[in-house]
PDB file of N, CA and C in Angstrom:
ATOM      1  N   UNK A   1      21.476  10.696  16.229  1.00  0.00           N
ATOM      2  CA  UNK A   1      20.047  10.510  16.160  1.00  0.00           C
ATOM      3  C   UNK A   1      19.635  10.358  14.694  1.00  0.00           C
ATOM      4  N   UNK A   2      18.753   9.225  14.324  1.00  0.00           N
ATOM      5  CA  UNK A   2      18.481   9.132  12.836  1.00  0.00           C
ATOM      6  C   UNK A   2      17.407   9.348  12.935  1.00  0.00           C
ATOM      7  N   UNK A   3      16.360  10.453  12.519  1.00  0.00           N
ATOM      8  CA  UNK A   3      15.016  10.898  12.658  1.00  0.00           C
ATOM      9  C   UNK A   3      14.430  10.062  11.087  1.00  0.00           C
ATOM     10  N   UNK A   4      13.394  10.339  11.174  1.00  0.00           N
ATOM     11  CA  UNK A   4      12.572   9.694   9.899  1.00  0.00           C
ATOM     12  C   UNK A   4      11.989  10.386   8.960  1.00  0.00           C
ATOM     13  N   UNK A   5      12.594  10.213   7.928  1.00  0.00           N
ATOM     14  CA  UNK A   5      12.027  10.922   6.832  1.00  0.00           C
ATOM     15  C   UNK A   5      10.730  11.794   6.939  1.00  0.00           C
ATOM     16  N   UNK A   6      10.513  13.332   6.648  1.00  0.00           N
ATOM     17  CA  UNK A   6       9.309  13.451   6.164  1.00  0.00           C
ATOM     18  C   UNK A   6       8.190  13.156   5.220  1.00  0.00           C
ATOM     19  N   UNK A   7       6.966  13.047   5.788  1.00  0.00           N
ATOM     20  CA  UNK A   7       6.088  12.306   4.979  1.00  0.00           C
ATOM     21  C   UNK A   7       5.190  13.156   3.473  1.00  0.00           C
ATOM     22  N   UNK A   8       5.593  13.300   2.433  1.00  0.00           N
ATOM     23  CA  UNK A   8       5.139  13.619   1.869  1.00  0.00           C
ATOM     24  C   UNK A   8       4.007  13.151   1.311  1.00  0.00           C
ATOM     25  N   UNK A   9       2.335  14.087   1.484  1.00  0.00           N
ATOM     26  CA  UNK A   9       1.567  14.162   2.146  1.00  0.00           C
ATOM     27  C   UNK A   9       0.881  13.492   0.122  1.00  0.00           C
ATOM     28  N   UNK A  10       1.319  14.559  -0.319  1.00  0.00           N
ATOM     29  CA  UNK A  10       1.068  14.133  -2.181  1.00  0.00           C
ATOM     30  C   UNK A  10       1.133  13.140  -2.500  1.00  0.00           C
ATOM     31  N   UNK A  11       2.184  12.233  -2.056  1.00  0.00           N
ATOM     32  CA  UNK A  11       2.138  10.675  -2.177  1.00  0.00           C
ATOM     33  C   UNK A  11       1.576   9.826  -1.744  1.00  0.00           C
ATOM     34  N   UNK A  12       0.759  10.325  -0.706  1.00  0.00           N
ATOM     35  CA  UNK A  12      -0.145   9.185  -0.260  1.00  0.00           C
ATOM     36  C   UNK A  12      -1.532   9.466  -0.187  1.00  0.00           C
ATOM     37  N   UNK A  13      -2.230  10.775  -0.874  1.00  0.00           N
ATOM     38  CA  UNK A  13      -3.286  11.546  -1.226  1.00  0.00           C
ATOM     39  C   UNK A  13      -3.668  11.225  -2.432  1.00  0.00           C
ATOM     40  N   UNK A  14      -2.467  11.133  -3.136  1.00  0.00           N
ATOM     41  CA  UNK A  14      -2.912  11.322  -4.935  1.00  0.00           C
ATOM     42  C   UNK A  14      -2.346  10.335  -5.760  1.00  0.00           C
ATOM     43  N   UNK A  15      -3.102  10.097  -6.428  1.00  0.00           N
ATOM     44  CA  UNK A  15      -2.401   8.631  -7.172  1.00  0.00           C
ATOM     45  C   UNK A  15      -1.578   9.134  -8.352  1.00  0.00           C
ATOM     46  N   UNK A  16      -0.612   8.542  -8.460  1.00  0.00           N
ATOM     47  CA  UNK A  16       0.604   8.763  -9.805  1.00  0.00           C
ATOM     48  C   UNK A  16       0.183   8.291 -11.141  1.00  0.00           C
ATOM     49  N   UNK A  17      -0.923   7.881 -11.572  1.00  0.00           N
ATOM     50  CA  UNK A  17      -1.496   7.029 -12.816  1.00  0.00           C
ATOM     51  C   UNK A  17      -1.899   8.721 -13.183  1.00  0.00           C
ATOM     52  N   UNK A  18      -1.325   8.648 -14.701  1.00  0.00           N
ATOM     53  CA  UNK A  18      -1.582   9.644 -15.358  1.00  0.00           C
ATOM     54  C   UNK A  18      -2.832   9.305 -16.302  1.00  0.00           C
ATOM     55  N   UNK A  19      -2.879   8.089 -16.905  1.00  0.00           N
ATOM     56  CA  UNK A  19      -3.947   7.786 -17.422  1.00  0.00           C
ATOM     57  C   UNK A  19      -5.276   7.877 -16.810  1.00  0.00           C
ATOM     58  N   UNK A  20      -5.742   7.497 -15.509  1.00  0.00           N
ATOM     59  CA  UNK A  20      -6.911   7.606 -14.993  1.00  0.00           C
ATOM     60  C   UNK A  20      -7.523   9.073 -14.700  1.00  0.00           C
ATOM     61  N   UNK A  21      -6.932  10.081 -14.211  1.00  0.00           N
ATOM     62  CA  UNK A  21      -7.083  11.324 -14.196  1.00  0.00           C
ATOM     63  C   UNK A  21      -7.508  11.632 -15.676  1.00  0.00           C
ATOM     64  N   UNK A  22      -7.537  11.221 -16.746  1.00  0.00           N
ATOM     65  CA  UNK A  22      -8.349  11.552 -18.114  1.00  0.00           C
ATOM     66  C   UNK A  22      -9.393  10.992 -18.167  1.00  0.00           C
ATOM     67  N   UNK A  23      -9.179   9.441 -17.781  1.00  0.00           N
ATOM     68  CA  UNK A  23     -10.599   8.170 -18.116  1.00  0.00           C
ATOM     69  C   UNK A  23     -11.485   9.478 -16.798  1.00  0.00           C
ATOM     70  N   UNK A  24     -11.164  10.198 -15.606  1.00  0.00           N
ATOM     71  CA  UNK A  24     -12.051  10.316 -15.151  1.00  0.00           C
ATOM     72  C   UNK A  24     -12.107  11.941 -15.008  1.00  0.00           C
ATOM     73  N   UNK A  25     -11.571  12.918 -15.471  1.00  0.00           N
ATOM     74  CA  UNK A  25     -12.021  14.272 -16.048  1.00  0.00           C
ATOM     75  C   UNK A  25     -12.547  14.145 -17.309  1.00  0.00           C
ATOM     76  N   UNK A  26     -12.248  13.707 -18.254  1.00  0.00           N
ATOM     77  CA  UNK A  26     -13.107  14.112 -19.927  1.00  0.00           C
ATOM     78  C   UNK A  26     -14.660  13.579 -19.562  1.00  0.00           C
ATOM     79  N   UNK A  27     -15.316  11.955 -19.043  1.00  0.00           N
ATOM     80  CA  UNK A  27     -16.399  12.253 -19.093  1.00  0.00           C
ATOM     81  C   UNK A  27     -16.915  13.560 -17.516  1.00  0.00           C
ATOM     82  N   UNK A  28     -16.275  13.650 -16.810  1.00  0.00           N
ATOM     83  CA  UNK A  28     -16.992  14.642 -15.521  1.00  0.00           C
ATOM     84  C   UNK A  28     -17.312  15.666 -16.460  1.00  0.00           C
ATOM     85  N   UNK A  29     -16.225  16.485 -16.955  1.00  0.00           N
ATOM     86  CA  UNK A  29     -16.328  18.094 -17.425  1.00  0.00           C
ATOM     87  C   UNK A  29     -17.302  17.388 -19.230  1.00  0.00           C
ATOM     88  N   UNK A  30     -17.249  17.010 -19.757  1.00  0.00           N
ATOM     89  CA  UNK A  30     -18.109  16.677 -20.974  1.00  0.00           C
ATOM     90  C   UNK A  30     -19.583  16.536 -20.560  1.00  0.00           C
ATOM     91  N   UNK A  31     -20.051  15.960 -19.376  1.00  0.00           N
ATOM     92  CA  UNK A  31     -21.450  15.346 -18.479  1.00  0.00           C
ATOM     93  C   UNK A  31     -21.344  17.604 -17.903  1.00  0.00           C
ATOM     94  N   UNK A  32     -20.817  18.038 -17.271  1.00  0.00           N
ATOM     95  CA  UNK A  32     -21.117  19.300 -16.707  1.00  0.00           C
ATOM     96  C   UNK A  32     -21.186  20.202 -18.074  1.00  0.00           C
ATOM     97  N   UNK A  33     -20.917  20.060 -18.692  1.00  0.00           N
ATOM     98  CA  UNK A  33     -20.774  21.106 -19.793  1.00  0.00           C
ATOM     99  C   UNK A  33     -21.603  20.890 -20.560  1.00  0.00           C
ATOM    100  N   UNK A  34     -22.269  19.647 -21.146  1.00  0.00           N
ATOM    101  CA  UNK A  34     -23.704  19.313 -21.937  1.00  0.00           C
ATOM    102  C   UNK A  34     -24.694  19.680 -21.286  1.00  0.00           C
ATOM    103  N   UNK A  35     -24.980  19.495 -19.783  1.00  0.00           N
ATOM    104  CA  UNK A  35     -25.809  19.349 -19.149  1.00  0.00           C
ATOM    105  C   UNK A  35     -25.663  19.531 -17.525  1.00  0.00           C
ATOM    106  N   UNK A  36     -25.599  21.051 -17.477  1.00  0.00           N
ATOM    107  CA  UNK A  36     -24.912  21.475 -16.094  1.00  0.00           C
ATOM    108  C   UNK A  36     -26.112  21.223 -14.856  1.00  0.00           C
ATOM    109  N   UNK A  37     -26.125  20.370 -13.820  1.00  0.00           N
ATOM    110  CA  UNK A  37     -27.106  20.758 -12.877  1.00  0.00           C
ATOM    111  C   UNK A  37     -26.304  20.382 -11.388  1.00  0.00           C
ATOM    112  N   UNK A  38     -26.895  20.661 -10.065  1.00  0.00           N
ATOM    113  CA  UNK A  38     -26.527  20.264  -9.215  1.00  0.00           C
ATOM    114  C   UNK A  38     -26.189  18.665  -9.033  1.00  0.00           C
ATOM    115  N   UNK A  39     -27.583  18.337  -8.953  1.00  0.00           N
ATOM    116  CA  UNK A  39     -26.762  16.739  -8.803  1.00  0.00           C
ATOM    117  C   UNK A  39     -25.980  16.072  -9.646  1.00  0.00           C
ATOM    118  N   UNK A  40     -25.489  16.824 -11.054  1.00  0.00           N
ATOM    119  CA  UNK A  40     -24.697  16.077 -11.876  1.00  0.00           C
ATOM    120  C   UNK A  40     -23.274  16.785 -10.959  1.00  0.00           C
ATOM    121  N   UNK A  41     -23.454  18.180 -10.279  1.00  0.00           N
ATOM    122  CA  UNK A  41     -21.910  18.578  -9.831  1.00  0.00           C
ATOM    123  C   UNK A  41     -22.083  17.589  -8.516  1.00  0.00           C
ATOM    124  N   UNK A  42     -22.817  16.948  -8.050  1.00  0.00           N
ATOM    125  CA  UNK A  42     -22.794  15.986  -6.624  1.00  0.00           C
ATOM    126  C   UNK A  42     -22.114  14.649  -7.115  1.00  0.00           C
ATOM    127  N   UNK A  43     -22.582  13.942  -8.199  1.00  0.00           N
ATOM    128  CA  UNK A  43     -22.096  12.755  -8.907  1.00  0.00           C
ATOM    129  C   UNK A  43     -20.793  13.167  -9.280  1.00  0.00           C
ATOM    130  N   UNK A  44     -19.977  14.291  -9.985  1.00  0.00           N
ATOM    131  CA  UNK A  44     -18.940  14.293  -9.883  1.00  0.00           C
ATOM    132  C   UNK A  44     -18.301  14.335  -9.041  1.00  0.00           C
ATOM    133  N   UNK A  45     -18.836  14.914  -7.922  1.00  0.00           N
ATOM    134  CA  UNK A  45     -17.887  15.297  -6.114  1.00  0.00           C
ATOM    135  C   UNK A  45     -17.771  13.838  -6.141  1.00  0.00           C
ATOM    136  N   UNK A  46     -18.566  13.248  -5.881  1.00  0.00           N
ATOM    137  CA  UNK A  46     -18.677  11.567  -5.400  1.00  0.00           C
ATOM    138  C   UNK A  46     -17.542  10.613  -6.298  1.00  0.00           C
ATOM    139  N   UNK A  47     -17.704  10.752  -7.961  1.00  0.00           N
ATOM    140  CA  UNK A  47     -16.594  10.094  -8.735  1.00  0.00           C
ATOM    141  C   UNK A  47     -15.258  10.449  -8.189  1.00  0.00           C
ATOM    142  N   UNK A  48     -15.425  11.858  -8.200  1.00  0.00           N
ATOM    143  CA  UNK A  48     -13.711  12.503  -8.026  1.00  0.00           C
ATOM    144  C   UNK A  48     -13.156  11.438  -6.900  1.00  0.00           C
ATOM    145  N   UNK A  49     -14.150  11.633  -5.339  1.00  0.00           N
ATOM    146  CA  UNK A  49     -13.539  11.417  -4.251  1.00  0.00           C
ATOM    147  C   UNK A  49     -13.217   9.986  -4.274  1.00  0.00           C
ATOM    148  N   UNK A  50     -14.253   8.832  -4.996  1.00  0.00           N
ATOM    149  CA  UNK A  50     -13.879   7.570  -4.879  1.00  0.00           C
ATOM    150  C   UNK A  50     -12.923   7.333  -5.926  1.00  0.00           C
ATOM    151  N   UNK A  51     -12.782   7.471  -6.788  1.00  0.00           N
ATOM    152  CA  UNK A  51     -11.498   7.846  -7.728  1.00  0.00           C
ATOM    153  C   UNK A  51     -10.076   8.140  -6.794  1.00  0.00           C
ATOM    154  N   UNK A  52     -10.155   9.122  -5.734  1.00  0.00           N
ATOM    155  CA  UNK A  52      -9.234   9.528  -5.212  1.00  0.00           C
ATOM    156  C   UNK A  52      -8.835   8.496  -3.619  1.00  0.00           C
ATOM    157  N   UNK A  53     -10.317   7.889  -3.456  1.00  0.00           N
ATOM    158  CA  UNK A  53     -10.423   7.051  -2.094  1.00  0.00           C
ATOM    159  C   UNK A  53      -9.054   5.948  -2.474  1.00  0.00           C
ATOM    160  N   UNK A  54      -8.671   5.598  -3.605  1.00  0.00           N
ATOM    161  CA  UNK A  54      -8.399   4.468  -4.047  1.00  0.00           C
ATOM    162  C   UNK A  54      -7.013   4.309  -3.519  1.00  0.00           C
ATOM    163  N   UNK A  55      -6.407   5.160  -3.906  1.00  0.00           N
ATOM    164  CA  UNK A  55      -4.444   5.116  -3.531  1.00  0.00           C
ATOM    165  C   UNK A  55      -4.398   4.784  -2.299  1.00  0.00           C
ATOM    166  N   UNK A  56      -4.907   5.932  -1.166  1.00  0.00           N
ATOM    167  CA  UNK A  56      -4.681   5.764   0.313  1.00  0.00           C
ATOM    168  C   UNK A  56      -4.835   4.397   0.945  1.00  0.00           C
ATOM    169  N   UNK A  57      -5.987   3.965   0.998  1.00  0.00           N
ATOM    170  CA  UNK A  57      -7.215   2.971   0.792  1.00  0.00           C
ATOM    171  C   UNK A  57      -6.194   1.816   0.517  1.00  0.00           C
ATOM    172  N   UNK A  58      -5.349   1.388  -0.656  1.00  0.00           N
ATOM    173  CA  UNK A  58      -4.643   0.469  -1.356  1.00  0.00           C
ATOM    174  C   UNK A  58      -3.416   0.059  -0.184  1.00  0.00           C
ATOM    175  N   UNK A  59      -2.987   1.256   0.020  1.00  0.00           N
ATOM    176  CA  UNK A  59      -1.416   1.703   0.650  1.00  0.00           C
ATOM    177  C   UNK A  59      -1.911   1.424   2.288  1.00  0.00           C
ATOM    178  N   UNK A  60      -2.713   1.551   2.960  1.00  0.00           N
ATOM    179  CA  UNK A  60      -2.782   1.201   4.327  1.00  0.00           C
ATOM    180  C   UNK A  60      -3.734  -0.728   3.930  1.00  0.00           C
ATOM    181  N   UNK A  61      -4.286  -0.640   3.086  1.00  0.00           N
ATOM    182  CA  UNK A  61      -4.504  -2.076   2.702  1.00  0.00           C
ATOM    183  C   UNK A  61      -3.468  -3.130   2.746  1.00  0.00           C
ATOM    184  N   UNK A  62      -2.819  -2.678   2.530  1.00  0.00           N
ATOM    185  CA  UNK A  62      -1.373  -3.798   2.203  1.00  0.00           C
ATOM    186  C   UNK A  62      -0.559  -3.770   3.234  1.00  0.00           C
ATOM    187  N   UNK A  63      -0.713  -2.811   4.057  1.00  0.00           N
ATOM    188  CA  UNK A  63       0.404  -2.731   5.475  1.00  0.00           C
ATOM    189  C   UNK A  63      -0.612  -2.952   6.884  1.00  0.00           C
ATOM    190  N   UNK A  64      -1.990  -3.447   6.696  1.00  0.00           N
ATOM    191  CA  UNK A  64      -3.156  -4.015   7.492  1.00  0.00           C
ATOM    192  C   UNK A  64      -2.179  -4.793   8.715  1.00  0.00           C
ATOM    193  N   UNK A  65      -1.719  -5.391   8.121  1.00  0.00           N
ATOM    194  CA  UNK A  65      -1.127  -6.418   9.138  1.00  0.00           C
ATOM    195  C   UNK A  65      -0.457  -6.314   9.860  1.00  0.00           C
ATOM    196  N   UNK A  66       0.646  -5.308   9.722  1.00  0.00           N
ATOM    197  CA  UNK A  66       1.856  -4.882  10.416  1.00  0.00           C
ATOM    198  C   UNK A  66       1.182  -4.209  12.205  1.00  0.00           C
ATOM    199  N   UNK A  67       1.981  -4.511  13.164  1.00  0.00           N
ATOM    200  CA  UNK A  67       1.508  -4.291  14.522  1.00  0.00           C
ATOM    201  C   UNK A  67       1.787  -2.874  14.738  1.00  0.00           C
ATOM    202  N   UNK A  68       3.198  -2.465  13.974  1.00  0.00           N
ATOM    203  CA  UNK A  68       3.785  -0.947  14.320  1.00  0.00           C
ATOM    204  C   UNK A  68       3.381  -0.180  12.821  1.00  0.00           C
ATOM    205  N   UNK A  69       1.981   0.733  12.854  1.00  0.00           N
ATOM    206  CA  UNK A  69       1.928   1.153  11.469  1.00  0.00           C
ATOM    207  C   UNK A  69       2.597   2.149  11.545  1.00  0.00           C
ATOM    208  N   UNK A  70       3.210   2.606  10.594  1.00  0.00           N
ATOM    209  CA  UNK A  70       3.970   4.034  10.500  1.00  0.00           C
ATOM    210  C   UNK A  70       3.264   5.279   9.802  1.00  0.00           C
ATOM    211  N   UNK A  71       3.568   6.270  10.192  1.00  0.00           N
ATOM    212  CA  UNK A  71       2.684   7.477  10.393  1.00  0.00           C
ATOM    213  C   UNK A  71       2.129   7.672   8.749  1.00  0.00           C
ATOM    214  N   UNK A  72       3.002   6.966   7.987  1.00  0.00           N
ATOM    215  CA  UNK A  72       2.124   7.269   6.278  1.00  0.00           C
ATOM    216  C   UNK A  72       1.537   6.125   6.388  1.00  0.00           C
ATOM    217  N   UNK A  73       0.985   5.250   6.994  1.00  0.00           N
ATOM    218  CA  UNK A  73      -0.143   4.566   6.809  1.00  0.00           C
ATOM    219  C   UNK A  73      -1.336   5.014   7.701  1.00  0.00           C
ATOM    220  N   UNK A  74      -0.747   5.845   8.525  1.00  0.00           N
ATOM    221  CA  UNK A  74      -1.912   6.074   9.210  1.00  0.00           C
ATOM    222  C   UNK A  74      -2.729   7.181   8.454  1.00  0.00           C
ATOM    223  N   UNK A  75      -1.592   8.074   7.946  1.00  0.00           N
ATOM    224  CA  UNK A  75      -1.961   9.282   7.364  1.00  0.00           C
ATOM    225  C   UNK A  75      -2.819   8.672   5.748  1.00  0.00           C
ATOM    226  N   UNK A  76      -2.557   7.836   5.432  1.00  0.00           N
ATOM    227  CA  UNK A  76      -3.079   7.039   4.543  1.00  0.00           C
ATOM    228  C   UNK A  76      -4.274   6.653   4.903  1.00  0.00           C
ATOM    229  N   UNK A  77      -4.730   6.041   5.858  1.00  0.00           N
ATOM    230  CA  UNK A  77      -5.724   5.409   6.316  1.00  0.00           C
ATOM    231  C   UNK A  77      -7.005   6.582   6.649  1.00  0.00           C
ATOM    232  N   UNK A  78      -6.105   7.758   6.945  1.00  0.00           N
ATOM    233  CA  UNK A  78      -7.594   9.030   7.220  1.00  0.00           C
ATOM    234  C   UNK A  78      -7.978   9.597   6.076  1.00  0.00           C
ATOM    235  N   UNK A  79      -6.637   9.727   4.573  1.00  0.00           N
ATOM    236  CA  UNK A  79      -6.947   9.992   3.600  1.00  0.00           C
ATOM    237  C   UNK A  79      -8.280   9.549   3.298  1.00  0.00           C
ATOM    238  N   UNK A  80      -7.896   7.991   3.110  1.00  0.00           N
ATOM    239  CA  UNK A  80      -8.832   6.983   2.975  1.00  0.00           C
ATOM    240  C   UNK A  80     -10.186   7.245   3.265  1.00  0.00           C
ATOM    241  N   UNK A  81     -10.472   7.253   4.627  1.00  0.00           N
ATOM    242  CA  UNK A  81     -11.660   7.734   5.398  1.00  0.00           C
ATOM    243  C   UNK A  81     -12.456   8.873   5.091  1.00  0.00           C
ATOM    244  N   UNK A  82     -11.167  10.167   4.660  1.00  0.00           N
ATOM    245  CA  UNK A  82     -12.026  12.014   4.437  1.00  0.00           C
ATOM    246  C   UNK A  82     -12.811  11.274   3.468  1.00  0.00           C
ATOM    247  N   UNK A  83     -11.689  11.033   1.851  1.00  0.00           N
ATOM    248  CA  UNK A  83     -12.219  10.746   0.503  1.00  0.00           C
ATOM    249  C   UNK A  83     -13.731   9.656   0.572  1.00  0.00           C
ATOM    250  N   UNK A  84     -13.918   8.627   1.482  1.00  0.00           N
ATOM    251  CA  UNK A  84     -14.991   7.952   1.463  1.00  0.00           C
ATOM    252  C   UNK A  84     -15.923   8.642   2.186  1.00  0.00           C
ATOM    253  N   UNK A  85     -16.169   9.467   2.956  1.00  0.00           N
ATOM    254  CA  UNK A  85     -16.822  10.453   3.501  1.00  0.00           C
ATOM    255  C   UNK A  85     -17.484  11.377   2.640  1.00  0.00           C
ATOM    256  N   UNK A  86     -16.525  11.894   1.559  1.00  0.00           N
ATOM    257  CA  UNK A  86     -17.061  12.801   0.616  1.00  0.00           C
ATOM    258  C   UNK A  86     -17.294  12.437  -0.238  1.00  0.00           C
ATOM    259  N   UNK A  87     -17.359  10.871  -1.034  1.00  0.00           N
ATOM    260  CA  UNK A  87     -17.905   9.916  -1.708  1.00  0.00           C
ATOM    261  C   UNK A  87     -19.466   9.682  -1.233  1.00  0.00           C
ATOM    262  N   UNK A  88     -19.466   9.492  -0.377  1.00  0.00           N
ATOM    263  CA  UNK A  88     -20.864   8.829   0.769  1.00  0.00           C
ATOM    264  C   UNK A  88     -21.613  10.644   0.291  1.00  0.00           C
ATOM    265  N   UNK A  89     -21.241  11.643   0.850  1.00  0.00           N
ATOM    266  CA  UNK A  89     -21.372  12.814   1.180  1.00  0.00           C
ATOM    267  C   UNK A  89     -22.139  13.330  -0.700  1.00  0.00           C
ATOM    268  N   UNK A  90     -21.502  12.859  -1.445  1.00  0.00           N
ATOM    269  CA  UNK A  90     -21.710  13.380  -2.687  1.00  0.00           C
ATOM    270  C   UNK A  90     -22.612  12.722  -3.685  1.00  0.00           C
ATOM    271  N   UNK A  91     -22.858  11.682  -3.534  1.00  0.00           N
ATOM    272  CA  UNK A  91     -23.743  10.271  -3.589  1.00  0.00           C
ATOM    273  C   UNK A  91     -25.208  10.875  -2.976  1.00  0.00           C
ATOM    274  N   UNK A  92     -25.045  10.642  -1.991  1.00  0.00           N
ATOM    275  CA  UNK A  92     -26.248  11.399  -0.984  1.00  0.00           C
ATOM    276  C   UNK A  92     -27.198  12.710  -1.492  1.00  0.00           C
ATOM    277  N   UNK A  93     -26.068  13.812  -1.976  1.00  0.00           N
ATOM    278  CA  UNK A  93     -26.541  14.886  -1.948  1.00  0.00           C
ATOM    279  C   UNK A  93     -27.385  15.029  -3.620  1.00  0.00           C
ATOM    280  N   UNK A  94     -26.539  13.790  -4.534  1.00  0.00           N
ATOM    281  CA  UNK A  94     -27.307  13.501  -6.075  1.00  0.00           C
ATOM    282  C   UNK A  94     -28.252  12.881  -5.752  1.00  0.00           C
ATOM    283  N   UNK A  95     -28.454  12.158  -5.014  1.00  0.00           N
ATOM    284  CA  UNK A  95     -29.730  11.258  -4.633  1.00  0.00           C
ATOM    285  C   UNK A  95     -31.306  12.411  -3.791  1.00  0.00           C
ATOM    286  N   UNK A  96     -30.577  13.173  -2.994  1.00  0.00           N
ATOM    287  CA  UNK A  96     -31.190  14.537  -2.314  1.00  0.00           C
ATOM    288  C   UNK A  96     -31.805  15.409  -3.450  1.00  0.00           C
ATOM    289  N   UNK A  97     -30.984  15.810  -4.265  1.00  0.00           N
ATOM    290  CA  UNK A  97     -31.298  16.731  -5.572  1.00  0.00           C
ATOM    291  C   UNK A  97     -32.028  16.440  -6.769  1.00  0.00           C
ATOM    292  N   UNK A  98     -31.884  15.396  -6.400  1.00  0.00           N
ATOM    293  CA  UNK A  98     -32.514  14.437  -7.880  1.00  0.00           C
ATOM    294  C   UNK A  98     -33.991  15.287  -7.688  1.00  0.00           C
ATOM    295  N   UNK A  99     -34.757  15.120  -9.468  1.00  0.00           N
ATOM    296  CA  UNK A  99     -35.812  15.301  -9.620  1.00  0.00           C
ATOM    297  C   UNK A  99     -36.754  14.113  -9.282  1.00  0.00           C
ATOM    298  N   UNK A 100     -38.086  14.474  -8.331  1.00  0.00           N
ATOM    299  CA  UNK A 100     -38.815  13.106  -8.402  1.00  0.00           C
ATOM    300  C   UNK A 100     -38.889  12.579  -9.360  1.00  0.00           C
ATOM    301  N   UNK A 101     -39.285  12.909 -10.563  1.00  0.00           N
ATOM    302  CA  UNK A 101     -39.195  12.185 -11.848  1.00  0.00           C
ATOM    303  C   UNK A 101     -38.067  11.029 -12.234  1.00  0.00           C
ATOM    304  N   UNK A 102     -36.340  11.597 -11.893  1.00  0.00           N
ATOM    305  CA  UNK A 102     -36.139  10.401 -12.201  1.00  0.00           C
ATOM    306  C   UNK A 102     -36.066   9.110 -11.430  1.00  0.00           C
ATOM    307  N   UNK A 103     -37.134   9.051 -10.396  1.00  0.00           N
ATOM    308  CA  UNK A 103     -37.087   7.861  -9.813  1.00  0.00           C
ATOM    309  C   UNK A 103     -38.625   7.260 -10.041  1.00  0.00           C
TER     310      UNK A 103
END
């Protein structure tokens, strides 16, 4: 019996670019630390998650076509879905919090 690899869950959650994880912590924590408020911690929930929407998102993108998806694309594909959920979710809640003023 040749069973199938386990799916390691890190690899298809989190992206391997070491560079972007800086381009997108130094301004989050620099923006919270000048100027701490709720909807600036909602705009970061929202960066983080679409920042993070991206890998999964990419990886079931490219295997769209295939008739038999295999369980890391699927598992890819809900990644996909939580992270745009809590993008949508975090977006929303800066827009909710906002002061009337700045609109």
């Amino acid at each position: 019996m040749n069973s199938a690899p386990p799916i390691r869950l890190r690899t298809v959650a989190f992206p391997v670019e070491h560079g972007g994880w800086g381009f997108l912590a130094e301004p989050i924590l620099l923006g919270m630390a000048l100027a701490p408020s709720w909807p600036g911690l909602a705009i970061a929930l929202a960066t983080a998650s679409a920042f993070l929407m991206r890998h999964p998102a990419k990886l079931y993108w490219r295997n769209r076509h295939r008739l038999d998806l295999s369980p890391r694309f699927r598992i890819a594909r809900r990644f996909a879905v939580l992270y745009a959920g809590l993008a949508v979710a975090g977006f929303a809640a800066a827009v909710g919090l906002a002061w009337p003023s700045c609109w």
